[in-house]
C-alpha atoms as a PDB file:
ATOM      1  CA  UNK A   1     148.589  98.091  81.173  1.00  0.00           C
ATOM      2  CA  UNK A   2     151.731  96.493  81.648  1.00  0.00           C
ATOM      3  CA  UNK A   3     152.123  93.409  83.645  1.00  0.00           C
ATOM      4  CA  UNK A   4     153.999  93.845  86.953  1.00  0.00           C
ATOM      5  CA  UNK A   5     157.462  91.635  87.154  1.00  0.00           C
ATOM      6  CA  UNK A   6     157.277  88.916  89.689  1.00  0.00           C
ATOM      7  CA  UNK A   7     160.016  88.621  92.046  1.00  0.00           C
ATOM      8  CA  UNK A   8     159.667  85.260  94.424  1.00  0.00           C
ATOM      9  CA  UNK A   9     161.311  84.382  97.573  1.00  0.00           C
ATOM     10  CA  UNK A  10     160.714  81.415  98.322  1.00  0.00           C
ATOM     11  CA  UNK A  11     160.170  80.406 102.868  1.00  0.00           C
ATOM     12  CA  UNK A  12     161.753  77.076 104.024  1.00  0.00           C
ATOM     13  CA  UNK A  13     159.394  74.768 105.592  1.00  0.00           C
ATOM     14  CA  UNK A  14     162.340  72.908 107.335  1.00  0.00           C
ATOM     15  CA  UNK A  15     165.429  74.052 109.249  1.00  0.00           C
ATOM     16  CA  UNK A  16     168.368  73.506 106.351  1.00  0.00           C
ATOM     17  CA  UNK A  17     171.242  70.952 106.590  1.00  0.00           C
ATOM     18  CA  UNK A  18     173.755  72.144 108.655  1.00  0.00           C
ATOM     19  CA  UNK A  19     171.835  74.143 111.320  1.00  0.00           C
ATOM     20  CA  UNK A  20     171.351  72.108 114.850  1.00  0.00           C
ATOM     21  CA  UNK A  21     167.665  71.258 114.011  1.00  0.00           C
ATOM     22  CA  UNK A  22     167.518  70.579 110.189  1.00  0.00           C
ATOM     23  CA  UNK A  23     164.677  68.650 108.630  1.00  0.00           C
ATOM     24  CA  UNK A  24     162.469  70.059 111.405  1.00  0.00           C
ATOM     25  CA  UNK A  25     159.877  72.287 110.953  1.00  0.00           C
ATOM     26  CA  UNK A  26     159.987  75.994 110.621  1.00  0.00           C
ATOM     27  CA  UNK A  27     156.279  76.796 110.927  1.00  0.00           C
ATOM     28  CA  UNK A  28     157.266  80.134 108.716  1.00  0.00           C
ATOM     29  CA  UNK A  29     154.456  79.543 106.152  1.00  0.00           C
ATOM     30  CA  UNK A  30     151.470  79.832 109.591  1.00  0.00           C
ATOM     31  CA  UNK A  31     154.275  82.537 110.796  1.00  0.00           C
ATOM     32  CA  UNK A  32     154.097  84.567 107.511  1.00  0.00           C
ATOM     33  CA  UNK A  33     150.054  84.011 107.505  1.00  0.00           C
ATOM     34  CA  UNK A  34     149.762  85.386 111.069  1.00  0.00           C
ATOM     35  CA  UNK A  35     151.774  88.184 110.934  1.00  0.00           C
ATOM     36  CA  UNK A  36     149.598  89.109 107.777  1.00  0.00           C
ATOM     37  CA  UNK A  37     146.286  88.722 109.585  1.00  0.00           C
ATOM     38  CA  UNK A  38     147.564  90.436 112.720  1.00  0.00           C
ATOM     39  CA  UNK A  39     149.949  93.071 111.123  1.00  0.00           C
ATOM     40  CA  UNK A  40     148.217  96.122 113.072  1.00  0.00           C
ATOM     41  CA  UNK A  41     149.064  94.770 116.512  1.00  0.00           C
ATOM     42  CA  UNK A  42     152.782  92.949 115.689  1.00  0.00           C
ATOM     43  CA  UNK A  43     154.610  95.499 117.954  1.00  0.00           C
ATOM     44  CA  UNK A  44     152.851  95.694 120.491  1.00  0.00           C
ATOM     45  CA  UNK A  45     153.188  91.667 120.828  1.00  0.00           C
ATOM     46  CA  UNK A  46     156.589  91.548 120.621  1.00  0.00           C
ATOM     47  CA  UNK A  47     157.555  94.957 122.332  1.00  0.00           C
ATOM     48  CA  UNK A  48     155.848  93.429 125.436  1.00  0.00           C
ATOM     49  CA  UNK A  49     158.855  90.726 125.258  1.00  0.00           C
ATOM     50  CA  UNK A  50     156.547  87.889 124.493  1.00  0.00           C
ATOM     51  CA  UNK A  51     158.641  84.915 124.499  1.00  0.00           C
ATOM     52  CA  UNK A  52     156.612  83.143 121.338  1.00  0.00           C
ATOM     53  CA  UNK A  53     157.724  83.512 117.710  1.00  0.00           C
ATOM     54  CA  UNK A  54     154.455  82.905 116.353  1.00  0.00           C
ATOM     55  CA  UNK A  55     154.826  85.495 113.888  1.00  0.00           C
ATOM     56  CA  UNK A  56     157.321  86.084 110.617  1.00  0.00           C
ATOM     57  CA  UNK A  57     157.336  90.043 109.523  1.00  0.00           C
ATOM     58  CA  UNK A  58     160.633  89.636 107.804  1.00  0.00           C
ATOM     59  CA  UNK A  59     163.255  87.562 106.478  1.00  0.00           C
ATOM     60  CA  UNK A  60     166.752  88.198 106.143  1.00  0.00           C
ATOM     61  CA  UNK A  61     168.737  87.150 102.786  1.00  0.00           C
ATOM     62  CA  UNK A  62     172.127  87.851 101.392  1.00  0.00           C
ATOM     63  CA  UNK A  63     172.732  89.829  98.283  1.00  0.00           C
ATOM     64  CA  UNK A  64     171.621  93.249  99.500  1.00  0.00           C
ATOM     65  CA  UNK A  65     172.601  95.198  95.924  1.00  0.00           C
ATOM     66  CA  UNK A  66     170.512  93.339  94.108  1.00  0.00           C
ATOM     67  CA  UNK A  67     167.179  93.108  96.493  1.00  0.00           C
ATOM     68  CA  UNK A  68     167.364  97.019  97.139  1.00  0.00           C
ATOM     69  CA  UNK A  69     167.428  96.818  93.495  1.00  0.00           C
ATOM     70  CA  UNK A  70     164.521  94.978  92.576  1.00  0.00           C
ATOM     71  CA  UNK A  71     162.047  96.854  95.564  1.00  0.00           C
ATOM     72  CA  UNK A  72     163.270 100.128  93.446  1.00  0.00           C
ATOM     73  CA  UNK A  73     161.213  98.122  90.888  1.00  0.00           C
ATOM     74  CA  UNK A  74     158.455  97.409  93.715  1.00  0.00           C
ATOM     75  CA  UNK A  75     158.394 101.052  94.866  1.00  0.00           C
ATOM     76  CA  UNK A  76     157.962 102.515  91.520  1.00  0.00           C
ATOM     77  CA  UNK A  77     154.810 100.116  91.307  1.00  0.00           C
ATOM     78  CA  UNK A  78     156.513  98.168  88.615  1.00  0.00           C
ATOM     79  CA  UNK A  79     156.770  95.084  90.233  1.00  0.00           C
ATOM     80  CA  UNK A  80     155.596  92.429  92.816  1.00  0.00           C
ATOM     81  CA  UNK A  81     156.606  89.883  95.612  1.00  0.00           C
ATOM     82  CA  UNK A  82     155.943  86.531  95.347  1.00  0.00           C
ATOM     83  CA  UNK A  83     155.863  84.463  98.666  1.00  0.00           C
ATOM     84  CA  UNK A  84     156.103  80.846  98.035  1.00  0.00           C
ATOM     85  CA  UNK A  85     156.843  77.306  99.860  1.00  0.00           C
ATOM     86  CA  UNK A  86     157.952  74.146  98.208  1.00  0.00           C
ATOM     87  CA  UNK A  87     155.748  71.886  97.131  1.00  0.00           C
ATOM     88  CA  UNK A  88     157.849  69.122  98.740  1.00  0.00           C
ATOM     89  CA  UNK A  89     161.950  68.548  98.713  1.00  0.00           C
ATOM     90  CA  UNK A  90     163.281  71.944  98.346  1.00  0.00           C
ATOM     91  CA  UNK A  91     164.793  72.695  94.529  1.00  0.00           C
ATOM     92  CA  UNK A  92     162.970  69.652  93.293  1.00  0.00           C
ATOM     93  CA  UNK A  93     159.397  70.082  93.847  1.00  0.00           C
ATOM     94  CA  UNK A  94     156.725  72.974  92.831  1.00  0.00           C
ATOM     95  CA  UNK A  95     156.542  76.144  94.457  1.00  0.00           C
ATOM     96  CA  UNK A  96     153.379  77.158  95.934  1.00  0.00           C
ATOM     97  CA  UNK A  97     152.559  80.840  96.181  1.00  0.00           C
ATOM     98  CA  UNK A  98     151.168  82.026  99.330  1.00  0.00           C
ATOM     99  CA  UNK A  99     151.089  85.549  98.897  1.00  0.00           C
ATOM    100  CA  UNK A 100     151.622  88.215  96.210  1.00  0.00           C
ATOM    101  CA  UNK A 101     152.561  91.485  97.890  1.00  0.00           C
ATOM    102  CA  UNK A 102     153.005  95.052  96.488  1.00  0.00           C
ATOM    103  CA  UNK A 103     153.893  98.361  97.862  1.00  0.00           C
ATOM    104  CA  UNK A 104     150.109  98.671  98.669  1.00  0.00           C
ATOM    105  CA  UNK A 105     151.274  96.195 101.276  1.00  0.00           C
ATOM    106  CA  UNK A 106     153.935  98.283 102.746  1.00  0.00           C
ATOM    107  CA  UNK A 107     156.966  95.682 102.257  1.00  0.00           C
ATOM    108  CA  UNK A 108     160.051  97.228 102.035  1.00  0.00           C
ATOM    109  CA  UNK A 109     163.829  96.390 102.206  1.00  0.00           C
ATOM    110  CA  UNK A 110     166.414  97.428 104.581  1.00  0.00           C
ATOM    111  CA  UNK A 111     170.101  97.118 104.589  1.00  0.00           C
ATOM    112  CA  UNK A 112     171.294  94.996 107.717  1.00  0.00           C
ATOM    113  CA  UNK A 113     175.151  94.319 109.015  1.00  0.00           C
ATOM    114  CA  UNK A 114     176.800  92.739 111.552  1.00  0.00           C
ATOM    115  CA  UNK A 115     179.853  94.642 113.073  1.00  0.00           C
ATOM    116  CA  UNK A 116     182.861  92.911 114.277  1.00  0.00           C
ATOM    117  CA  UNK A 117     183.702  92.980 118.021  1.00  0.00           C
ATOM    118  CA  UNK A 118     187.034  93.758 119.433  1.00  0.00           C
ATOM    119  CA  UNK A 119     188.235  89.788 118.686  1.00  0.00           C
ATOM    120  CA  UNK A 120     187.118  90.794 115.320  1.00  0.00           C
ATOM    121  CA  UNK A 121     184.019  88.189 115.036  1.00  0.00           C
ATOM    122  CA  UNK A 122     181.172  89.282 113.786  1.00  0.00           C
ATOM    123  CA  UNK A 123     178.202  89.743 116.307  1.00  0.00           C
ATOM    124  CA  UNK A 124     174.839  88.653 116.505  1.00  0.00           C
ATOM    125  CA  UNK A 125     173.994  90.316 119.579  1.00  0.00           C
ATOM    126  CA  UNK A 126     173.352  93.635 117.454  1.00  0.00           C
ATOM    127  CA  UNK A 127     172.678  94.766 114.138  1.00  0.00           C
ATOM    128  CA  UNK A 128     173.224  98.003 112.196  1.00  0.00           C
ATOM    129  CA  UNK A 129     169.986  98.938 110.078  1.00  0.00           C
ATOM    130  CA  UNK A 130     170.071 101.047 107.350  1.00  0.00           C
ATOM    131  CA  UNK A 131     173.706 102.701 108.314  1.00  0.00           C
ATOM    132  CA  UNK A 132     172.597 104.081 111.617  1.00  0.00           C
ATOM    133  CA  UNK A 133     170.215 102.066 113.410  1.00  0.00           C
ATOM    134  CA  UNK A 134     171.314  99.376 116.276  1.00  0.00           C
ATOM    135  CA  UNK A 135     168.724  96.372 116.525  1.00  0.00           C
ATOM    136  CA  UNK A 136     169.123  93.822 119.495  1.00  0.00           C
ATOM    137  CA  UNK A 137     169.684  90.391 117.618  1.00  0.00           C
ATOM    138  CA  UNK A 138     166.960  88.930 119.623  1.00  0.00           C
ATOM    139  CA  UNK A 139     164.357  91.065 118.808  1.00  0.00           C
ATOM    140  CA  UNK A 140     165.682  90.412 114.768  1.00  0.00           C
ATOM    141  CA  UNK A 141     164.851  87.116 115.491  1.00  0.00           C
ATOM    142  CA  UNK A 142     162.095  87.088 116.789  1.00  0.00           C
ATOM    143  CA  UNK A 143     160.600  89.302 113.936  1.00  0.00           C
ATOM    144  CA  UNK A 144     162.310  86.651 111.824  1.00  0.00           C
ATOM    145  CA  UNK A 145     160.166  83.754 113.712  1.00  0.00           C
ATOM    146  CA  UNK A 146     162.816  82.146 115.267  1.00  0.00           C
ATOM    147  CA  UNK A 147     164.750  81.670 118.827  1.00  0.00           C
ATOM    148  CA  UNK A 148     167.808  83.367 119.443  1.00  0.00           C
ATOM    149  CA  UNK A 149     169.442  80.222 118.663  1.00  0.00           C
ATOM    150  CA  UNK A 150     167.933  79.115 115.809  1.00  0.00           C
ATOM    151  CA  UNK A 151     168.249  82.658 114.355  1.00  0.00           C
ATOM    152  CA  UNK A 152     171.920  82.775 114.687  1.00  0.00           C
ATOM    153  CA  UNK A 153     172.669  79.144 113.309  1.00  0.00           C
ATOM    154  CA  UNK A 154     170.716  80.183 110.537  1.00  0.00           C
ATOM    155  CA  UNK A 155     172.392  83.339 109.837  1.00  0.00           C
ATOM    156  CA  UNK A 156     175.814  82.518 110.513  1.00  0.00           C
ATOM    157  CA  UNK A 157     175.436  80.148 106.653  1.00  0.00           C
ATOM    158  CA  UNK A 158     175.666  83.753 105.303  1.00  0.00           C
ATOM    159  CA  UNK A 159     178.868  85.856 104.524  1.00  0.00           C
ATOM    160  CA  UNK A 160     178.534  88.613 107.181  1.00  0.00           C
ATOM    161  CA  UNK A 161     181.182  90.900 105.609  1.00  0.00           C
ATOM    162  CA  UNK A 162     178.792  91.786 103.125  1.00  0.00           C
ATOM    163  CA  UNK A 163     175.354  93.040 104.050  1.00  0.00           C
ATOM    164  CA  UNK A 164     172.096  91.552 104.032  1.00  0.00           C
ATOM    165  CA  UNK A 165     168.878  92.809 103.213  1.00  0.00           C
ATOM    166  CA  UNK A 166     165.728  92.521 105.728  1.00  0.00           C
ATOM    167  CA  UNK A 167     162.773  91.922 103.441  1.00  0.00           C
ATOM    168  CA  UNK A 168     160.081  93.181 105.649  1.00  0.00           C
ATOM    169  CA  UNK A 169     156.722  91.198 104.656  1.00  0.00           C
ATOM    170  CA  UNK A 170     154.455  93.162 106.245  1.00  0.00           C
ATOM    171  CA  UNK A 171     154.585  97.131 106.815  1.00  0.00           C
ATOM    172  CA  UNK A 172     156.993  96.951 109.271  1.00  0.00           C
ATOM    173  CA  UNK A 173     160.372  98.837 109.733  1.00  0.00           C
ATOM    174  CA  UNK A 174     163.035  98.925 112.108  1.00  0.00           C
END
């Protein structure tokens, strides 16, 4: 049997330099471990408007082409998901895997933008999912663990002309 390639994405334990709250913590490695133990009941939490982001069933990363791409790889059973925090200072310390999910898990990608409005910025208030459905920023953040506001400082460090992907770490789809 051949062995499955490992593709890692790697959580932040700490807001990043440049966002409002950086060096604080995220909490997205309990987030990620919650939303794994409670995965059956994660809609009906936050469809009841909870205000808590106590859980992490996605993350949201730039480079769409070449993460819809590699879950091809993941889909055909070929390949894995490796969910890992640093060890200490991000880039110079060990990763730590946390989790090693296949498509036994149900992840899955999906191809997110952010449309302009009429003054031609892009907004965060909605997003486009896969080409045709409209997700209220809020509730993307949320699902991404984070306030509103956090959320969009955070997502505004990527290039919104080009799309994102939403790696969805449990089985979970918008």
């Amino acid at each position: 049997m051949k062995a499955l390639k490992v593709y890692v994405i790697t959580l932040s334990q700490t807001f990043p330099v440049g966002h409002p709250r950086a060096g604080k913590p995220t909490y997205f490695e309990d987030k990620f471990k919650n939303a794994r133990y409670d995965a059956t009941h994660i809609d009906e939490h936050t469809d009841a408007g909870l205000p808590n982001y106590d859980v992490k069933l996605h993350t949201l990363r730039g480079n769409w082409e070449l993460w819809d791409k590699r879950f091809e790889d993941i889909y055909a059973g070929k390949a894995c998901l490796s969910v890992r925090i640093w060890s200490g200072k991000p880039y110079n310390s060990k990763q730590i895997e946390i989790a090693r999910l296949t498509k036994e898990d149900g992840i899955n990608v999906q191809l997110c933008c952010f449309p302009r409005d009429r003054d031609g910025m892009h907004s965060m208030s909605m997003a486009v999912v896969n080409g045709n459905k409209y997700v209220d920023g809020k509730e993307l953040a949320k699902k991404d663990g984070l306030s509103y506001e956090d959320w969009k400082a955070w997502i505004r460090t990527y290039d919104l002309d080009e799309p994102l992907a939403i790696i969805n770490l449990v089985n979970h789809r918008y």
